[in-house]
Protein backbone atom coordinates (compact mmCIF):
# COMPACT_ATOMS: atom_id res chain seq x y z
CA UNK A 1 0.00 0.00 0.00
CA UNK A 2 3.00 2.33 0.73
CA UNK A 3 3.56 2.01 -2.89
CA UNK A 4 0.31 2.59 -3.93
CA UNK A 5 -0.15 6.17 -2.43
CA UNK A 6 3.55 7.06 -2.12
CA UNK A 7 3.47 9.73 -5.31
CA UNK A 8 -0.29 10.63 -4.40
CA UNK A 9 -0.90 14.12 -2.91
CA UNK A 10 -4.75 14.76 -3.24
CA UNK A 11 -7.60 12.91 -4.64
CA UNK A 12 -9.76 8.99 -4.26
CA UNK A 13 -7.14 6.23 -4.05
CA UNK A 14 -9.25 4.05 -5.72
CA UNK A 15 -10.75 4.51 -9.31
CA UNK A 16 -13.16 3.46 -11.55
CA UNK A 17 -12.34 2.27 -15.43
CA UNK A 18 -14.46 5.11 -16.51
CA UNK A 19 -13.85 8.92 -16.13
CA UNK A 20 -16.34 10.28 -13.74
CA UNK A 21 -20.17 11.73 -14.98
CA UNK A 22 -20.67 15.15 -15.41
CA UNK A 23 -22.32 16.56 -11.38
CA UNK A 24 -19.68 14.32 -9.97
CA UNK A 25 -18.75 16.01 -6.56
CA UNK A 26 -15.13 17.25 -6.88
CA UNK A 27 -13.97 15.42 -4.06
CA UNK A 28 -14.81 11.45 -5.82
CA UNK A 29 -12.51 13.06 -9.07
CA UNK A 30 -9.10 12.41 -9.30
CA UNK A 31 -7.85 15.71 -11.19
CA UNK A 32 -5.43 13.72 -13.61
CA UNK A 33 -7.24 11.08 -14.55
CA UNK A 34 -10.96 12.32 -14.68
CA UNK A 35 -12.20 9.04 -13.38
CA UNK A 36 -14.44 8.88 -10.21
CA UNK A 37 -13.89 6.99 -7.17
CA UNK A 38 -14.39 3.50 -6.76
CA UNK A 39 -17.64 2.65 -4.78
CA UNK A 40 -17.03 0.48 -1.75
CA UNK A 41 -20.11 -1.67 -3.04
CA UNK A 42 -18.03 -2.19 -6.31
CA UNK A 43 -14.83 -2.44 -4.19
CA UNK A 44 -16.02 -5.10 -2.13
CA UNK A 45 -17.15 -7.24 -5.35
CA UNK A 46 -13.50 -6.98 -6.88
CA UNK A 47 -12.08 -8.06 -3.75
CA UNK A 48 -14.54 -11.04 -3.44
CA UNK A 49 -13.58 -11.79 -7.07
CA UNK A 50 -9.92 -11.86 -6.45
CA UNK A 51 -9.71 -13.66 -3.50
CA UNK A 52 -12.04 -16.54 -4.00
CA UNK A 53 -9.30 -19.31 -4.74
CA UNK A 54 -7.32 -17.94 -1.72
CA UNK A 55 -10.29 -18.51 0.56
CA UNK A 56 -10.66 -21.87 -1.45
CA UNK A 57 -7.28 -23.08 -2.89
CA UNK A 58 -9.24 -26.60 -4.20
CA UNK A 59 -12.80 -24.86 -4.78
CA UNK A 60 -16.31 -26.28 -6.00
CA UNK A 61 -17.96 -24.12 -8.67
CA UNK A 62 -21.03 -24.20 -7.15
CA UNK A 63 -19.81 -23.75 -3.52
CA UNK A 64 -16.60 -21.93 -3.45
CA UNK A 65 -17.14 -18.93 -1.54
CA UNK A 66 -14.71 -15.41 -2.11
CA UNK A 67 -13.29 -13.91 0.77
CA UNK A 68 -15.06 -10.79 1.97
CA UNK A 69 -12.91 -7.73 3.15
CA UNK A 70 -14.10 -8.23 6.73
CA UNK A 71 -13.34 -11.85 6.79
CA UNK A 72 -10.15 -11.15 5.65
CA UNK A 73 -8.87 -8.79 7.84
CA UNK A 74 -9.70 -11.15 10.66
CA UNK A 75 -6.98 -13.60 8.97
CA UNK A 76 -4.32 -11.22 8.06
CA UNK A 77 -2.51 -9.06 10.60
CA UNK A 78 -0.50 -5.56 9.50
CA UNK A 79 2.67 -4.78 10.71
């Protein structure tokens, strides 16, 4: 993460694909990019998409389920 936001001075951390619709509030822009701030709804479903085979390493189609950011954080300790 110290990477991540090491050059960034102002603006969302976390962006959409898209640049942001026009009546955006100024504060979900990033003011290079144009694209809006990632929703934590939309967030959330990434994560769960990403993480699925580490919450399962030898999953079921129909019954693997993904990790969700709060079960997560009760199996991973920060420094």
């Amino acid at each position: 993460m110290p990477r991540l936001i090491a050059r960034r001075t102002r603006g969302p951390l976390f962006l959409t694909d898209r640049k942001a619709p026009a009546g955006t509030p100024t504060l979900d822009v990033c003011l290079e990019t144009g694209r809006a701030r990632l929703s934590y709804r939309r967030a959330e479903e990434i994560f769960e998409e990403n993480t699925r085979l580490l919450a399962n390493p030898t999953p079921h189609p129909t019954t693997s389920r993904a990790w969700t950011a709060g079960r997560f954080t009760r199996y991973v300790t920060v420094p």
